[in-house]
C-alpha atoms as a PDB file:
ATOM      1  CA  UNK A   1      88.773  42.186 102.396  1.00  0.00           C
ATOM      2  CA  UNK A   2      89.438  42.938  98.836  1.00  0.00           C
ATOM      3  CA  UNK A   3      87.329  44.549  96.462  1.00  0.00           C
ATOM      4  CA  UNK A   4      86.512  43.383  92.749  1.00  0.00           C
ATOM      5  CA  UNK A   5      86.209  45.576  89.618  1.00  0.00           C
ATOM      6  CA  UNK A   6      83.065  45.575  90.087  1.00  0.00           C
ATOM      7  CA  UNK A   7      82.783  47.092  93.347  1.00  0.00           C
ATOM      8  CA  UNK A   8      81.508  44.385  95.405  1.00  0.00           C
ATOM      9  CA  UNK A   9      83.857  42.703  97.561  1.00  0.00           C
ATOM     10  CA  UNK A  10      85.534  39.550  96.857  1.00  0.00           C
ATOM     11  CA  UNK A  11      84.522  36.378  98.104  1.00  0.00           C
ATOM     12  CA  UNK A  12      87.687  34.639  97.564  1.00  0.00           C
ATOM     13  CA  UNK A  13      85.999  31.759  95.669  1.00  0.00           C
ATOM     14  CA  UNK A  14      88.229  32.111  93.252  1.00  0.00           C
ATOM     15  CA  UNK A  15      91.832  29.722  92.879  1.00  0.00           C
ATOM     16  CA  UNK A  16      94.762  31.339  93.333  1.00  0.00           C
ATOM     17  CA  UNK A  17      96.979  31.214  89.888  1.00  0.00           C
ATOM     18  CA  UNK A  18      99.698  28.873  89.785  1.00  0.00           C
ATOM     19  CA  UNK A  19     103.105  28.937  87.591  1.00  0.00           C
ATOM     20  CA  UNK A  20     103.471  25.966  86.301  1.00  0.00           C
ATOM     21  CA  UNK A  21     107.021  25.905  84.654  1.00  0.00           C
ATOM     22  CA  UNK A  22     110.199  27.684  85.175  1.00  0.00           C
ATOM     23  CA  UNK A  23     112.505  26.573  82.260  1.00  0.00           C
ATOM     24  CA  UNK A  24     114.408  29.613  80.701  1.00  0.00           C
ATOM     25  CA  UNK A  25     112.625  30.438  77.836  1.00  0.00           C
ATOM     26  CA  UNK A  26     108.982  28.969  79.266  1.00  0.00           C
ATOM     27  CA  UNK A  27     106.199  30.568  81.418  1.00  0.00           C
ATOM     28  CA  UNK A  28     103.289  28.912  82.184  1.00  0.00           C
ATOM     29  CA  UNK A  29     100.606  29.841  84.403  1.00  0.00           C
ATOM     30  CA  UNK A  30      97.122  27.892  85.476  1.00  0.00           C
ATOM     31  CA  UNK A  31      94.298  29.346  87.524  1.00  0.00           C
ATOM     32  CA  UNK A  32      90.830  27.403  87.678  1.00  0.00           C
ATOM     33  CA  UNK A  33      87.861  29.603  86.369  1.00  0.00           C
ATOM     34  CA  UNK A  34      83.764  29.359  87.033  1.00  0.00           C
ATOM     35  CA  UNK A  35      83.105  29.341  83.251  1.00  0.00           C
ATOM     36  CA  UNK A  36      82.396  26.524  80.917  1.00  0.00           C
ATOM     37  CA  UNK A  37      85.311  25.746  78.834  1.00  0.00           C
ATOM     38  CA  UNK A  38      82.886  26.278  75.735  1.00  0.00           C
ATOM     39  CA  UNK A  39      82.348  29.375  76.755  1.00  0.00           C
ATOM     40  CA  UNK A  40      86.351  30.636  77.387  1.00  0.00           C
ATOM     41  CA  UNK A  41      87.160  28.686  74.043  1.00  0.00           C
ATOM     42  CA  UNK A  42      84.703  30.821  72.183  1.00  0.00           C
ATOM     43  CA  UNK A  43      86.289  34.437  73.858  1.00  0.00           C
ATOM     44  CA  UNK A  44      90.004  33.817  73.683  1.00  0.00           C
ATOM     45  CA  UNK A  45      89.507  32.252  69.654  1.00  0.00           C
ATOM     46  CA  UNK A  46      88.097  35.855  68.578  1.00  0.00           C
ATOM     47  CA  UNK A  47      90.473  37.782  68.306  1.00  0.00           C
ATOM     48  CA  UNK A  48      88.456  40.868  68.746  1.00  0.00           C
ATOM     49  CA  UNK A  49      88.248  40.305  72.042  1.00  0.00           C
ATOM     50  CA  UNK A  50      91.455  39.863  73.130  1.00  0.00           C
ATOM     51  CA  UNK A  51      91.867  42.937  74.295  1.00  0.00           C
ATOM     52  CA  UNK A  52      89.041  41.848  77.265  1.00  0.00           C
ATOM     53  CA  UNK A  53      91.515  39.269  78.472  1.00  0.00           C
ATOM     54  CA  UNK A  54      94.709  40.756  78.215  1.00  0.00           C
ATOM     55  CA  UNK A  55      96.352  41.783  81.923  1.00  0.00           C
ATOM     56  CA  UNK A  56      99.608  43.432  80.531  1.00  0.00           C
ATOM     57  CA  UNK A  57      97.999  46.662  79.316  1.00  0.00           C
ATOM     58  CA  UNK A  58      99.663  45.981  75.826  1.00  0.00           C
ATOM     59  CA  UNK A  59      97.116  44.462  73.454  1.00  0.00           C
ATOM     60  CA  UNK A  60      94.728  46.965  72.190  1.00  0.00           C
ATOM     61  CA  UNK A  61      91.200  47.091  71.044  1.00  0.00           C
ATOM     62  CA  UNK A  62      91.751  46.548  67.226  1.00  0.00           C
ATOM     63  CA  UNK A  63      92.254  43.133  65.430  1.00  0.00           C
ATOM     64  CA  UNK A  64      92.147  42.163  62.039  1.00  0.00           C
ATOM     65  CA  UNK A  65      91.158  38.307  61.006  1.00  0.00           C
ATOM     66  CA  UNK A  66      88.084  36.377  61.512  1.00  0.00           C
ATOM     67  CA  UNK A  67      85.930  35.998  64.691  1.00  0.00           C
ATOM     68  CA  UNK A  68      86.572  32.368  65.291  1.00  0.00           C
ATOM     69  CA  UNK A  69      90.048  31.198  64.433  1.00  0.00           C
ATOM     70  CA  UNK A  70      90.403  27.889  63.325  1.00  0.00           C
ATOM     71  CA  UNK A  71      93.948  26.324  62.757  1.00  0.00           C
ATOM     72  CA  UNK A  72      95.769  27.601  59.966  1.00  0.00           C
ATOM     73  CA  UNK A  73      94.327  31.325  60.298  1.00  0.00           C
ATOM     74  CA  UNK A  74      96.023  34.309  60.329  1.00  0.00           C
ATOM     75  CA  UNK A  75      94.863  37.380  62.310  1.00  0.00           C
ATOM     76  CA  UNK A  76      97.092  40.773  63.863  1.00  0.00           C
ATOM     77  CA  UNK A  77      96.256  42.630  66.952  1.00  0.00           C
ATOM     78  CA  UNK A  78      97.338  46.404  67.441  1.00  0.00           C
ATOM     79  CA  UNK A  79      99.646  46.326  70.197  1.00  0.00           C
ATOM     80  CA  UNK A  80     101.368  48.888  72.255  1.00  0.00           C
ATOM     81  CA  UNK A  81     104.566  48.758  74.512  1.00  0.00           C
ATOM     82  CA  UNK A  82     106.660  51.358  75.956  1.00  0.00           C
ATOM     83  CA  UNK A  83     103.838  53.897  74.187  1.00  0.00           C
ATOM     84  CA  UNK A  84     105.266  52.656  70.861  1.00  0.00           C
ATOM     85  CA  UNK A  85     102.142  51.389  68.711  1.00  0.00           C
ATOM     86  CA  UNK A  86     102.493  48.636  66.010  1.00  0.00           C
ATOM     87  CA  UNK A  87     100.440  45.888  65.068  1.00  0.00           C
ATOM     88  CA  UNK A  88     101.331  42.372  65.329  1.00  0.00           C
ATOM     89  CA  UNK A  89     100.652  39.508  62.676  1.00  0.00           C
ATOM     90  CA  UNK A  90     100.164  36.098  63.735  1.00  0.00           C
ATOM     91  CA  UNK A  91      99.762  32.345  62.732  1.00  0.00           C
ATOM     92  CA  UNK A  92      97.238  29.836  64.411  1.00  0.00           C
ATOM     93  CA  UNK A  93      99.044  26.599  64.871  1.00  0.00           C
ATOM     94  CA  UNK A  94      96.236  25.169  66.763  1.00  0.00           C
ATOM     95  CA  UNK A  95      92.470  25.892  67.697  1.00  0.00           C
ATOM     96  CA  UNK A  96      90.993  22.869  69.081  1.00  0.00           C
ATOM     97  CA  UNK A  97      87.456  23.354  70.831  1.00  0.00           C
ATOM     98  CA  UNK A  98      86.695  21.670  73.904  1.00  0.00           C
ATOM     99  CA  UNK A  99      84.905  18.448  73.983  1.00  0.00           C
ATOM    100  CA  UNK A 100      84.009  15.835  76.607  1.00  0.00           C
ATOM    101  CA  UNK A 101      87.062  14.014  74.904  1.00  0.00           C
ATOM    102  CA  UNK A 102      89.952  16.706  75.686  1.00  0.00           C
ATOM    103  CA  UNK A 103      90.601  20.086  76.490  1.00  0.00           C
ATOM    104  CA  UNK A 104      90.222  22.944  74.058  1.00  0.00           C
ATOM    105  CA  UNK A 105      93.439  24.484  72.673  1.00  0.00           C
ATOM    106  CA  UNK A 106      94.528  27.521  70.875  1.00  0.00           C
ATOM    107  CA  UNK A 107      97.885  28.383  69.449  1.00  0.00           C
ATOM    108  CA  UNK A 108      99.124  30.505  68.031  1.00  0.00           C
ATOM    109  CA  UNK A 109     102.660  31.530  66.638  1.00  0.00           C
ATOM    110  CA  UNK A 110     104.853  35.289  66.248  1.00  0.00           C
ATOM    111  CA  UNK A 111     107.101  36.227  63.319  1.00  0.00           C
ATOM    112  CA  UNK A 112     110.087  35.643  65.356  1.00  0.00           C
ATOM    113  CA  UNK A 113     109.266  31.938  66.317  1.00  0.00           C
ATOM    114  CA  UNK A 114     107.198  32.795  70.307  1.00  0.00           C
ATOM    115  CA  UNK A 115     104.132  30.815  70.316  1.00  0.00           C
ATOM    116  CA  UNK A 116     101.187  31.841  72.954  1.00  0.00           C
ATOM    117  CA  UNK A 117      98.908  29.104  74.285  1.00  0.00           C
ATOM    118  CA  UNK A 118      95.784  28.894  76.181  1.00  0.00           C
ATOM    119  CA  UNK A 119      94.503  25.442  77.351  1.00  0.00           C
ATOM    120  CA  UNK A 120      90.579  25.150  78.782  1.00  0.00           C
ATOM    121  CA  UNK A 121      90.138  21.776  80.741  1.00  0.00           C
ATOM    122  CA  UNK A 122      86.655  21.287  81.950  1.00  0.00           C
ATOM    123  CA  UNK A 123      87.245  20.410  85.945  1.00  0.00           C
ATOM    124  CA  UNK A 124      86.191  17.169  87.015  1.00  0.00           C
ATOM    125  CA  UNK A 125      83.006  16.935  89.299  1.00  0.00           C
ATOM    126  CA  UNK A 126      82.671  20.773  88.964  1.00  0.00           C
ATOM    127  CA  UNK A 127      80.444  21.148  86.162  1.00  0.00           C
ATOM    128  CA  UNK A 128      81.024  24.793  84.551  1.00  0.00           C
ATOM    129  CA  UNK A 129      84.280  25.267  85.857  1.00  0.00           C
ATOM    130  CA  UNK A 130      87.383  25.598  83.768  1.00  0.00           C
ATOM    131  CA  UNK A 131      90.929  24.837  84.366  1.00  0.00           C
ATOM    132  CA  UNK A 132      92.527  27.262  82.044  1.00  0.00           C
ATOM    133  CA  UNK A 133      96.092  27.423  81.320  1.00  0.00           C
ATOM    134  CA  UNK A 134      98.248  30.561  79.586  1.00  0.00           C
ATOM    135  CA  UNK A 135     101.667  29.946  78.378  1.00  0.00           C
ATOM    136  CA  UNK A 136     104.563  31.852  76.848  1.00  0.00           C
ATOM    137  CA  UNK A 137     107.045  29.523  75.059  1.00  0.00           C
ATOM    138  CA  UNK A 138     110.042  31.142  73.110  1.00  0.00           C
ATOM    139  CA  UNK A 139     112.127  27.722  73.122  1.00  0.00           C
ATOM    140  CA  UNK A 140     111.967  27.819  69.034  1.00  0.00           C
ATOM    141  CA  UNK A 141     112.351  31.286  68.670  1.00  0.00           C
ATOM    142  CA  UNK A 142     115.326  32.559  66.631  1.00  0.00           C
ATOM    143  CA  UNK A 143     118.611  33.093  68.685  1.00  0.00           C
ATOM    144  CA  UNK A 144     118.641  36.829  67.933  1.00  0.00           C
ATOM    145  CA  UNK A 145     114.913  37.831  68.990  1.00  0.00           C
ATOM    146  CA  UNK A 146     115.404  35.447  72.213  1.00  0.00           C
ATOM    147  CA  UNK A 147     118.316  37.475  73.510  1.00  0.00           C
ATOM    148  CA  UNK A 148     116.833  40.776  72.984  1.00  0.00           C
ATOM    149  CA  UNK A 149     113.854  39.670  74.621  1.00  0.00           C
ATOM    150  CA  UNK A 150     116.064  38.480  76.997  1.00  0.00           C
ATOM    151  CA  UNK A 151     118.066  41.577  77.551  1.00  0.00           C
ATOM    152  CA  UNK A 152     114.573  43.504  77.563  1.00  0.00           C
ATOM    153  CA  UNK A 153     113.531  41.686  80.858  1.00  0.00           C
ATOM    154  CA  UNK A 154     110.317  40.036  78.556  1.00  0.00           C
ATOM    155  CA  UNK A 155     110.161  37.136  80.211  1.00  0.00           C
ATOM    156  CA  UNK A 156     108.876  38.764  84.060  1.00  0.00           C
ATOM    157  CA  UNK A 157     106.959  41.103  82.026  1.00  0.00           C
ATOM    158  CA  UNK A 158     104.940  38.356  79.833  1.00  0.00           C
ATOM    159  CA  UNK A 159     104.670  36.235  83.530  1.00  0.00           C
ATOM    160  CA  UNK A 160     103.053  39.001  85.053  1.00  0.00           C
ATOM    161  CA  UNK A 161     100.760  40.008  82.068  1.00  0.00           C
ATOM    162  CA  UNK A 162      99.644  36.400  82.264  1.00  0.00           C
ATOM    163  CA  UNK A 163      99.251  36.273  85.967  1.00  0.00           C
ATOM    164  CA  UNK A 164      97.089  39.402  85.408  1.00  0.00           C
ATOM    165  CA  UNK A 165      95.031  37.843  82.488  1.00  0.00           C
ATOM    166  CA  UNK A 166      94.184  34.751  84.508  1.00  0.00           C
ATOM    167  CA  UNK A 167      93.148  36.620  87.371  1.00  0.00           C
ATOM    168  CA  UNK A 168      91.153  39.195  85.049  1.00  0.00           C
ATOM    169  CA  UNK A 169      89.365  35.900  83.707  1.00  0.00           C
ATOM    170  CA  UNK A 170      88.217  34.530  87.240  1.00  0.00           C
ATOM    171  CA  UNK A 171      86.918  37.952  88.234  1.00  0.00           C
ATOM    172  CA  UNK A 172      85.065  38.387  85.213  1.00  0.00           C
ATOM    173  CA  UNK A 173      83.384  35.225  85.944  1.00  0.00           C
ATOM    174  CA  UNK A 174      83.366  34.788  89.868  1.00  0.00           C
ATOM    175  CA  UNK A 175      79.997  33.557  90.844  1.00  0.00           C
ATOM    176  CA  UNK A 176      79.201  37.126  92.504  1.00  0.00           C
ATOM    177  CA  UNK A 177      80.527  39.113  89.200  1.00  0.00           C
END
């Protein structure tokens, strides 16, 4: 039996994650979380907080922008990789709440093209729990930061951080959290 962050041991209520595309320059990962999809929309659109949800060790605990983003908005996050500390400036492409209608969405894109996207889905006949989706997508990034990332080994690295993130989320709010 495992034990959670918190100390207590793990049910195993929670999903297991599950990739959910494997072209080149794609990852995508799902996991199914006990959390209303209100209530994940509102954490992962402020960007002060992404530093709660991030499972690759690399976003820190400082943003600059506003605490709901809203298509359109611009925001940075301090970031840190290989100890090297810089702070990244990003575009919202898309922040769609949730609604009984269709799933929230929020998108947003990198200078060099890289777009991150989370998708909340509210699960059907399981009131308060979230189908929530993390993806990676470099297709329309520029040739030049692609193969770098490339020859950096990026990709695994950015499909375990969001592995890790997804799992962080269900523990955070597993029914005995």
């Amino acid at each position: 039996m495992s034990t959670q962050q918190n100390g207590r041991p793990d049910s195993g209520a929670t999903t297991p994650v599950h990739r959910l595309a494997s072209e080149k320059h794609l990852v995508v990962y799902s996991a199914e979380v006990n959390a209303p999809a209100e209530e994940l929309f509102a954490l992962i659109s402020d960007p002060q907080r992404h530093h709660e949800l991030d499972g690759s060790g690399t976003v820190q605990a400082r943003a600059v922008g506003p605490r709901e983003l809203k298509t359109g908005d611009r925001f940075s996050v301090a970031m840190r990789v290989f100890g090297v500390p810089y702070r990244l400036p990003l575009l919202v492409l898309q922040a769609q709440p949730p609604s009984a209608q269709q799933a929230g969405v929020l998108e947003w894109v990198q200078p060099t093209g890289h777009r991150w996207r989370w998708e909340m889905a509210p699960v059907a006949g399981s009131p308060g729990r979230t189908q929530v989706t993390e993806s990676y997508d470099a297709r329309t990034q520029n040739r030049v930061a692609r193969g770098a990332l490339t020859l950096l080994r990026v990709y695994p690295r950015n499909a375990a951080g969001i592995r890790a993130s997804l799992e962080k989320l269900q523990r955070r709010f597993s029914e005995d959290a």
